[in-house]
N, C-alpha and C. Protein backbone atom coordinates (compact mmCIF):
# COMPACT_ATOMS: atom_id res chain seq x y z
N UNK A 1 103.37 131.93 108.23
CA UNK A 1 102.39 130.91 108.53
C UNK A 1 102.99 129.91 109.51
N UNK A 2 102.01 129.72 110.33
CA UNK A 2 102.96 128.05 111.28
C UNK A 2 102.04 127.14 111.17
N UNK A 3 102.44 125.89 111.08
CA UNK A 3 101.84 124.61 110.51
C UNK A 3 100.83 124.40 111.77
N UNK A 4 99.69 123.72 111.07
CA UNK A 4 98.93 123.25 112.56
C UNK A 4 99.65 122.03 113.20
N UNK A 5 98.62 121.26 114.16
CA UNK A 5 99.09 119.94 114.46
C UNK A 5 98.74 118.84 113.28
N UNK A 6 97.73 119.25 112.51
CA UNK A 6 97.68 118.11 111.19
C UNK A 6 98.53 118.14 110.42
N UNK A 7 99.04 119.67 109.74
CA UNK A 7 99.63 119.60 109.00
C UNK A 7 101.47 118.91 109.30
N UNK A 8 101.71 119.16 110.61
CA UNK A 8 102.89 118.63 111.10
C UNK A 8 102.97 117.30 111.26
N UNK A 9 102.06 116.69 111.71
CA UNK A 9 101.82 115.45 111.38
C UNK A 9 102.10 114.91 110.35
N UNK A 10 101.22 115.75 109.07
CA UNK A 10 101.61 114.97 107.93
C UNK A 10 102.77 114.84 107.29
N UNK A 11 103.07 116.11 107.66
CA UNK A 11 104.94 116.25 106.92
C UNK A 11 105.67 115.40 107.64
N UNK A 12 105.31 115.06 108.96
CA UNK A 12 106.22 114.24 109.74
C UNK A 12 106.09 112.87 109.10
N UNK A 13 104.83 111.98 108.53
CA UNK A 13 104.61 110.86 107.99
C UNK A 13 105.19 110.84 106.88
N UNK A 14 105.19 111.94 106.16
CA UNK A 14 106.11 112.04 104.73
C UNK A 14 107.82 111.83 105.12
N UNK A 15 107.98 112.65 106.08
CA UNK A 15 109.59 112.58 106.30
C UNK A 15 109.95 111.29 106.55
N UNK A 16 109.51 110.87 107.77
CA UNK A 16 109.81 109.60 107.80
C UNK A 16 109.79 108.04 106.88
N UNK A 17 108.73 108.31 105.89
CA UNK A 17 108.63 107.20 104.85
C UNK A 17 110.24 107.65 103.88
N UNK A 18 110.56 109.11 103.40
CA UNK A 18 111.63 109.47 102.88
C UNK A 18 112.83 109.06 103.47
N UNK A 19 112.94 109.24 104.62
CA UNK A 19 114.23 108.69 105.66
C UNK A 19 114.78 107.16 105.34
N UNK A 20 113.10 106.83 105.48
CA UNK A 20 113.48 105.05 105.34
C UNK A 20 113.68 104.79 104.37
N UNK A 21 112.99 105.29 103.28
CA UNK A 21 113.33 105.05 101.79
C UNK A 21 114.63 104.59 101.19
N UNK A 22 115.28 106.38 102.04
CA UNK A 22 117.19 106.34 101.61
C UNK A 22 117.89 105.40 102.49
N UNK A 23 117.61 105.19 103.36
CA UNK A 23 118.21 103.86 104.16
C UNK A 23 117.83 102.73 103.33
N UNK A 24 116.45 102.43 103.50
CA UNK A 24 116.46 100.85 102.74
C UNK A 24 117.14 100.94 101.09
N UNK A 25 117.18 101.78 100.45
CA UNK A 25 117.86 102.13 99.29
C UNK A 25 119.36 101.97 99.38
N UNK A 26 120.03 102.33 100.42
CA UNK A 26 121.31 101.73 100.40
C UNK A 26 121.74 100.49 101.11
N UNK A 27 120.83 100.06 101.87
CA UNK A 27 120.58 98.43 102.31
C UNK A 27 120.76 98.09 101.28
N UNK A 28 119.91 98.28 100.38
CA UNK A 28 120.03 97.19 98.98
C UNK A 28 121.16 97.40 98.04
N UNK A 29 121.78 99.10 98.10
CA UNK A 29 122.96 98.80 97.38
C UNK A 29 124.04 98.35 97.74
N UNK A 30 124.02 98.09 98.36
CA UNK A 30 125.19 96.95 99.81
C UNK A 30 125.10 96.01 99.28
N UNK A 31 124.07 95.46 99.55
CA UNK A 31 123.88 94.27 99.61
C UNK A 31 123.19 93.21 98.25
N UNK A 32 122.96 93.85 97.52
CA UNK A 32 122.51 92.99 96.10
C UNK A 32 123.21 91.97 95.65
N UNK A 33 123.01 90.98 94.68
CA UNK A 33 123.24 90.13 93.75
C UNK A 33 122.90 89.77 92.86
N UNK A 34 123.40 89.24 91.98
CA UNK A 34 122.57 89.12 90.73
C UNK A 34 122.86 89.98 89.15
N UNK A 35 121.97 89.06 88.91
CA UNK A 35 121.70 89.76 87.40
C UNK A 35 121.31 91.17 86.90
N UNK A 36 122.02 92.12 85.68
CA UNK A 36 122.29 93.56 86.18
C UNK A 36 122.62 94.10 87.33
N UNK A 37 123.50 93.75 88.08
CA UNK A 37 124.01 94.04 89.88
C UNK A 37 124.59 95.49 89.10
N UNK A 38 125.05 95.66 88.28
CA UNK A 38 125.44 96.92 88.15
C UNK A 38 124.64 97.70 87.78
N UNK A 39 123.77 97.93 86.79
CA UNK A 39 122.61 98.76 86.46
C UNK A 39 121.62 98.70 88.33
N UNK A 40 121.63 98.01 88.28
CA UNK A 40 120.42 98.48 89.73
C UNK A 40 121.27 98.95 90.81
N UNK A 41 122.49 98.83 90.78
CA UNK A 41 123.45 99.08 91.88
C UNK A 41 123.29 100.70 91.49
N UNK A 42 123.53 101.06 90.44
CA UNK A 42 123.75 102.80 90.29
C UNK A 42 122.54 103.34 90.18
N UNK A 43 121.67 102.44 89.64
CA UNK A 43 120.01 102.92 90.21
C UNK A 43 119.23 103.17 91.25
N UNK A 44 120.20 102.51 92.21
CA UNK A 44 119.90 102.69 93.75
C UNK A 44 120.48 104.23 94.50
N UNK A 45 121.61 104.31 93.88
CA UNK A 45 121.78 105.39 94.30
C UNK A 45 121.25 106.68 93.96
N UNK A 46 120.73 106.50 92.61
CA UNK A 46 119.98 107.92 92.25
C UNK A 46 118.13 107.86 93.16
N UNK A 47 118.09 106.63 93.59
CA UNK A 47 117.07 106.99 94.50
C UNK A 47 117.24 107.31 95.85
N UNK A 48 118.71 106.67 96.29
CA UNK A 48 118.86 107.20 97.14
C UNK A 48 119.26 108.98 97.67
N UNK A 49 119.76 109.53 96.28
CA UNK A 49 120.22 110.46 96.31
C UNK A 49 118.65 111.62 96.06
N UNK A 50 117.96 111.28 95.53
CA UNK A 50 116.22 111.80 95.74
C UNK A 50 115.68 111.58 96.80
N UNK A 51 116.23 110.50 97.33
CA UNK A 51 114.96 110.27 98.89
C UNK A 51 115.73 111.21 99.99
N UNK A 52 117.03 111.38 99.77
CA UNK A 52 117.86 112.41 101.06
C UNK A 52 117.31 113.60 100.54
N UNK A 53 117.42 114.01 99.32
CA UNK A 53 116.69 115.39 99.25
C UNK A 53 115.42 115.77 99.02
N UNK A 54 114.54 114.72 99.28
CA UNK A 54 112.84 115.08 99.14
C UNK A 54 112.65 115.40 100.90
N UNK A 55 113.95 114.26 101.88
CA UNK A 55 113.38 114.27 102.80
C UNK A 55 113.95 115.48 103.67
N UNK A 56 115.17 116.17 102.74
CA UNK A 56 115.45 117.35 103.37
C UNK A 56 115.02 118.43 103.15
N UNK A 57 114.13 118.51 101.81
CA UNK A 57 113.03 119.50 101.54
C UNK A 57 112.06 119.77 102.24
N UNK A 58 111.31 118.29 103.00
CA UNK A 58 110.51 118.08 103.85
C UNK A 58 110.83 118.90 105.37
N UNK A 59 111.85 118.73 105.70
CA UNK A 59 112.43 118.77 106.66
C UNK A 59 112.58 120.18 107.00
N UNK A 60 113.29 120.95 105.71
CA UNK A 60 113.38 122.10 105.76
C UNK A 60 111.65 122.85 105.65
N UNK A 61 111.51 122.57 104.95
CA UNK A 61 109.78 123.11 104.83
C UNK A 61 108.78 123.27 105.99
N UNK A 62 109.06 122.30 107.01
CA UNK A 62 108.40 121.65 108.33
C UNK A 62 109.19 123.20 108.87
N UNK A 63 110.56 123.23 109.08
CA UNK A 63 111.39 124.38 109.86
C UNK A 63 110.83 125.86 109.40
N UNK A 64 110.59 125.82 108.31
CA UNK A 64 109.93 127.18 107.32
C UNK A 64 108.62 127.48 107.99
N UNK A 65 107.89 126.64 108.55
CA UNK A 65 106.82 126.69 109.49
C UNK A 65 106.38 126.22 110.44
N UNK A 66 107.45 126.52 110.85
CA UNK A 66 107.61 126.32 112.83
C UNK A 66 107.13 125.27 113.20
N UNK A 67 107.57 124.06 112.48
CA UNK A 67 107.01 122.29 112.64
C UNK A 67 108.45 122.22 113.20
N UNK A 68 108.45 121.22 113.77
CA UNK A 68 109.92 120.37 114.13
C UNK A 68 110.13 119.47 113.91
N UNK A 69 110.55 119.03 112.76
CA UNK A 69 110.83 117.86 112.48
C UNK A 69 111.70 116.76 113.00
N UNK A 70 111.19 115.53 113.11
CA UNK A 70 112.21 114.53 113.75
C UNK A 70 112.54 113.19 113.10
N UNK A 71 113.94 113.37 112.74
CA UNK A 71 114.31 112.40 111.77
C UNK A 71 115.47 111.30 112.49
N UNK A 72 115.02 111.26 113.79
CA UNK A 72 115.69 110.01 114.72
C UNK A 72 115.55 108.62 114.43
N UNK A 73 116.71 107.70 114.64
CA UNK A 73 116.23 106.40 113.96
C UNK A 73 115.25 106.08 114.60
N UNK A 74 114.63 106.28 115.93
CA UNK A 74 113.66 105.29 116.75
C UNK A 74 112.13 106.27 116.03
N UNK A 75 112.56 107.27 115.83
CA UNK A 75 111.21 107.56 115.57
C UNK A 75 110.59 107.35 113.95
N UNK A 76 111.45 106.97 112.87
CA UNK A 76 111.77 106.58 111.61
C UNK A 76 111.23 105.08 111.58
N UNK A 77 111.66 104.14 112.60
CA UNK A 77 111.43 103.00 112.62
C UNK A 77 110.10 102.36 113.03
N UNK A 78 109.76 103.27 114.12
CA UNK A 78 108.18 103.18 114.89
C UNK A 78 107.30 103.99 114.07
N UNK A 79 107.66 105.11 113.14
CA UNK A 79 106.58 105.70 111.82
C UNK A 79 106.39 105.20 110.81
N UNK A 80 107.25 104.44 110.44
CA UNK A 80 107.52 104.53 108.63
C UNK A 80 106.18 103.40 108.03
N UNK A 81 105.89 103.71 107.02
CA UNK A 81 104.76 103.06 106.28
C UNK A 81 105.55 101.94 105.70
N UNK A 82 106.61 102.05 105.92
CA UNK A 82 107.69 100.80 104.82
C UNK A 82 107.81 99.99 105.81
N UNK A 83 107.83 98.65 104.71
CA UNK A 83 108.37 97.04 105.56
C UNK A 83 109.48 97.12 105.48
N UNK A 84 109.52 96.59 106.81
CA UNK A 84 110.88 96.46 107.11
C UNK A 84 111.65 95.71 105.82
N UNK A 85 112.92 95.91 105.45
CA UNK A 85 113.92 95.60 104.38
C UNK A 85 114.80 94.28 105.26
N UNK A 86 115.01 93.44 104.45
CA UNK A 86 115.63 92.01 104.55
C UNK A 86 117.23 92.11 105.08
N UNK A 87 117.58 91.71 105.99
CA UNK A 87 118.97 91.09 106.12
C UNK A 87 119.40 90.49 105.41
N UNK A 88 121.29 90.55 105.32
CA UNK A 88 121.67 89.71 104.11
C UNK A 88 121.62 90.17 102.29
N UNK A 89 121.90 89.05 101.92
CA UNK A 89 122.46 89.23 100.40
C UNK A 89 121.05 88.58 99.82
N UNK A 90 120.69 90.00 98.80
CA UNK A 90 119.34 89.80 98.56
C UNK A 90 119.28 89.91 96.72
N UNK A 91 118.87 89.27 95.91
CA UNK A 91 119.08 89.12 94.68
C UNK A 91 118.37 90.34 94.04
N UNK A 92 119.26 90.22 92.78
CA UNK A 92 118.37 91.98 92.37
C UNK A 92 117.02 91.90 92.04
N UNK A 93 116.86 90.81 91.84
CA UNK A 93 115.21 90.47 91.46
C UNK A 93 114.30 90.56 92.69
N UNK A 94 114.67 90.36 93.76
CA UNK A 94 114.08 90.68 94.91
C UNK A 94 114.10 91.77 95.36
N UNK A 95 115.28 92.35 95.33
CA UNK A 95 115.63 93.77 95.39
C UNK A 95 114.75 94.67 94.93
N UNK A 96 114.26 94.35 93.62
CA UNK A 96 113.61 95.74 92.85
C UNK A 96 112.24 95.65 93.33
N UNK A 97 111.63 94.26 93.93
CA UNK A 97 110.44 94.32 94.34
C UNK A 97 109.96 94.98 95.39
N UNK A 98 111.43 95.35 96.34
CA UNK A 98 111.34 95.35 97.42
C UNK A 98 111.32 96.71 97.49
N UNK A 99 112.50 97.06 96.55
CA UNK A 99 112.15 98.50 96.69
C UNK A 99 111.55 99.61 95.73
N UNK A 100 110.87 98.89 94.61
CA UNK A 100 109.44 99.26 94.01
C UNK A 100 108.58 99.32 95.13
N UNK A 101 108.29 98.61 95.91
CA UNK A 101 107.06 98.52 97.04
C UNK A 101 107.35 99.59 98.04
N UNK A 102 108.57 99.62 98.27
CA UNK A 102 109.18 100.72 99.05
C UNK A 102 108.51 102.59 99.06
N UNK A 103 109.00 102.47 97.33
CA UNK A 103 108.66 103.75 96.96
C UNK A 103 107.17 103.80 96.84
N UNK A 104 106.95 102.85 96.50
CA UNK A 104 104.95 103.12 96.51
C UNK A 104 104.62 103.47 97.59
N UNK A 105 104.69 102.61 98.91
CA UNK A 105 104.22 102.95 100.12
C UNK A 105 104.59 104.30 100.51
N UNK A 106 105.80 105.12 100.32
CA UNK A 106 106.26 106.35 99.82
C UNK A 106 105.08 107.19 99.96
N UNK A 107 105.11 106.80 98.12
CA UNK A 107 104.04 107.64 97.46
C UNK A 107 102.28 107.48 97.89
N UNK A 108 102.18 106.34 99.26
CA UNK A 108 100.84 106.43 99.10
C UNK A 108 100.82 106.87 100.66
N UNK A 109 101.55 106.98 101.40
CA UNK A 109 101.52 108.03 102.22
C UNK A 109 101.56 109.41 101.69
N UNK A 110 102.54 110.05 100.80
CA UNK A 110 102.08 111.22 100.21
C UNK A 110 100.27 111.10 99.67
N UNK A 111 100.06 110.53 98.89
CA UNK A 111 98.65 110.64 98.59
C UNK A 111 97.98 110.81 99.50
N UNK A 112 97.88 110.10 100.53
CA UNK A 112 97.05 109.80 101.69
C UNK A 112 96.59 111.18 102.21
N UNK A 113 97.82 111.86 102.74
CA UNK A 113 97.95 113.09 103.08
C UNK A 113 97.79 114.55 102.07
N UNK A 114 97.70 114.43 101.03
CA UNK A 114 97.96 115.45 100.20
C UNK A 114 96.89 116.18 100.71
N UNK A 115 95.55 115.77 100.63
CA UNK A 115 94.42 116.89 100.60
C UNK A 115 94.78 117.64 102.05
N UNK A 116 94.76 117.03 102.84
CA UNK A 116 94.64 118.23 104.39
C UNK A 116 96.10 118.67 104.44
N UNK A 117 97.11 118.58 103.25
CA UNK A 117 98.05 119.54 103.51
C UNK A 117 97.88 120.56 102.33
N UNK A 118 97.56 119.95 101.45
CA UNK A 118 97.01 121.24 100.30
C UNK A 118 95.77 121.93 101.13
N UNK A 119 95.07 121.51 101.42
CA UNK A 119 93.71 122.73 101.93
C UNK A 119 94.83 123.44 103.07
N UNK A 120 95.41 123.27 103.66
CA UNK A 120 96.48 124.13 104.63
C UNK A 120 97.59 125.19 103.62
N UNK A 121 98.69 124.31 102.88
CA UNK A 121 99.21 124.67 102.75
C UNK A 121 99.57 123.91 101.28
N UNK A 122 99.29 124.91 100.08
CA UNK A 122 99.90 124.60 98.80
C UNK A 122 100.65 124.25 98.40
N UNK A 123 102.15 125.05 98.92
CA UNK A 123 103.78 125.00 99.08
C UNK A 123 103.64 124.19 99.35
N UNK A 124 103.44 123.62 100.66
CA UNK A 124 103.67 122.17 100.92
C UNK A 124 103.62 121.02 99.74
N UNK A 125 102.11 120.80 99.16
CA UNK A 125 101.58 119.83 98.53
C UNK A 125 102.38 120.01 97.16
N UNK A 126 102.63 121.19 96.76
CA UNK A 126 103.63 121.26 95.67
C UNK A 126 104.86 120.56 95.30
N UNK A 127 105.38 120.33 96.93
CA UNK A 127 106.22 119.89 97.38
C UNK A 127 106.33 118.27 96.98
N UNK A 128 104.65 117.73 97.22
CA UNK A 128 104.15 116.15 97.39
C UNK A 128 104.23 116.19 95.60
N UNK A 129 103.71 117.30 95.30
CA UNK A 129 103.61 116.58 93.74
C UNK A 129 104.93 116.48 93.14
N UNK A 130 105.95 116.90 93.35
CA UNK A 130 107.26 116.75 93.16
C UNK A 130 107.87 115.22 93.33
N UNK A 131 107.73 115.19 94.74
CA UNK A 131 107.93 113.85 94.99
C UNK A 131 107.43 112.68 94.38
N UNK A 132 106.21 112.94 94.83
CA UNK A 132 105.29 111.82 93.77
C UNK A 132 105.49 111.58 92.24
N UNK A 133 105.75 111.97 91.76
CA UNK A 133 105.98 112.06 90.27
C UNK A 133 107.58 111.76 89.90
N UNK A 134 108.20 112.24 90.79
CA UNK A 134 109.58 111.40 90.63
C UNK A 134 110.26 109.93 91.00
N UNK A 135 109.19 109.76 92.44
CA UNK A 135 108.97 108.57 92.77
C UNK A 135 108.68 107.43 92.01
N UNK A 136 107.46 107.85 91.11
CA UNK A 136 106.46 106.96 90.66
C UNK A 136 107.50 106.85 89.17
N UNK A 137 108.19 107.84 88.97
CA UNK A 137 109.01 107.67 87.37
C UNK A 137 110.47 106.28 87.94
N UNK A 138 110.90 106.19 88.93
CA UNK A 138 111.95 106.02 89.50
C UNK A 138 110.97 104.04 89.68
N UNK A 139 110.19 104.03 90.26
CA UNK A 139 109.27 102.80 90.57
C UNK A 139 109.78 102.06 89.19
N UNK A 140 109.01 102.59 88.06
CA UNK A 140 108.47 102.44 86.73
C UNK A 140 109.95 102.02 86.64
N UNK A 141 110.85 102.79 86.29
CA UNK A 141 112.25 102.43 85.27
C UNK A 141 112.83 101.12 86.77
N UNK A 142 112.76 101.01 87.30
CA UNK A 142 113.29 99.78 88.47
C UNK A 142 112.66 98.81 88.00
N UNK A 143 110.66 98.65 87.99
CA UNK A 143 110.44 97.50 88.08
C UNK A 143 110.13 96.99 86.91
N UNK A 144 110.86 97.84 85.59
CA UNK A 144 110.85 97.42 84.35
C UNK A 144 111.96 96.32 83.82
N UNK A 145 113.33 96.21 84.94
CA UNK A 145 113.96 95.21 85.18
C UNK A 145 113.31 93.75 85.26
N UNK A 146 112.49 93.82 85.88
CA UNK A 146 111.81 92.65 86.43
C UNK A 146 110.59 92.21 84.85
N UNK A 147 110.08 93.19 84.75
CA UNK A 147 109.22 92.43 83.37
C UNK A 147 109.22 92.32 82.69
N UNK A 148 108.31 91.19 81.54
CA UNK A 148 108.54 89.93 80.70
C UNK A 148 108.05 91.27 79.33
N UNK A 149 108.26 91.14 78.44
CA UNK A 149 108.15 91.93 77.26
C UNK A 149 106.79 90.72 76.69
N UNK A 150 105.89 91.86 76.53
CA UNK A 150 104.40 90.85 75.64
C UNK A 150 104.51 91.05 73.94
N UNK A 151 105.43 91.91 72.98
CA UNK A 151 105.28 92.05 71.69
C UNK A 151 106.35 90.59 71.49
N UNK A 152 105.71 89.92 70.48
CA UNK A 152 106.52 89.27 69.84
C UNK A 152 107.39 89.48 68.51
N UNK A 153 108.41 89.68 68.49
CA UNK A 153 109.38 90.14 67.35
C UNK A 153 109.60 89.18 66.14
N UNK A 154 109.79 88.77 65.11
CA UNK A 154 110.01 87.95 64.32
C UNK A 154 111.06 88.40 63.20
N UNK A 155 112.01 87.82 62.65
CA UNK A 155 113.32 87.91 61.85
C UNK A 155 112.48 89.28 60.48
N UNK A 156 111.22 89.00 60.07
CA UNK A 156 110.55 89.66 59.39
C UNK A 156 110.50 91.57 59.67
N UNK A 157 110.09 91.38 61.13
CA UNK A 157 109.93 92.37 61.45
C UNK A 157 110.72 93.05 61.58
N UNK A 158 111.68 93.04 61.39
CA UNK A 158 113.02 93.91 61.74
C UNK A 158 113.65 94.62 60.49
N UNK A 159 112.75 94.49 58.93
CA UNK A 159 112.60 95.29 58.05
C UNK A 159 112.47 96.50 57.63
């Protein structure tokens, strides 16, 4: 099979949100501070270590059907669905927002695209549901750092 021009397109919008992902992912493990700096510090890397290989799955997959993929910084920087990531020493509390939002925009470029690469190509989208679902698990355990617990516990309850 060889990819059309949509479908190359889309894998190309996917690659590139993945590219940036693992970059801004180790921006932030550089550069953090703060409270749990170590738990989010090694949390960064297991996303970073998913976003290099979703985006080399991508990459390879695009090559599997005669797409060409281009994972150049200028063309990463002028594609990517992600905001740009902060200069400097950035607190982990900012951090996780930043790159919770990160991975969403991620995942909503995959969404975006899923249908006209599934009506093309299944493999492909198989591919998206992979991502997506690891993404969205990876979001969840990050920006659970950040929130306030609503059960209230009492000396009673612990019976």
């Amino acid at each position: 099979m060889k990819a059309s021009p949509t479908l190359t397109n889309n894998l190309q919008a996917v690659l590139a949100d993945l590219i940036e992902l693992h970059i801004q992912g180790k921006q932030a493990h550089w550069n953090i501070v703060g409270t749990n700096f170590r738990d989010l510090h090694l949390q960064l890397d297991e996303i970073v270590d998913a976003a290099r290989q979703f985006a080399d799955d991508t990459a390879e997959r695009m090559r599997a059907l005669h797409a060409l993929p281009d994972g150049r910084s200028s063309t990463v920087a002028g594609t990517t669905s992600l905001a740009q990531f902060p200069d400097g020493l950035i607190s982990t509390k900012d951090a996780i927002e930043r790159i919770v939002a990160a991975m969403e925009a991620a995942v909503g470029t995959m969404r975006k695209v899923h249908d006209e690469v599934d009506e093309e190509d299944p493999t492909s989208a198989d591919l998206l549901h992979e991502f997506i679902a690891r993404l969205e698990q990876f979001a969840w355990m990050v920006q659970a750092e950040n929130m306030k617990p609503t059960a209230k516990v009492t000396p009673a309850d612990s019976k």
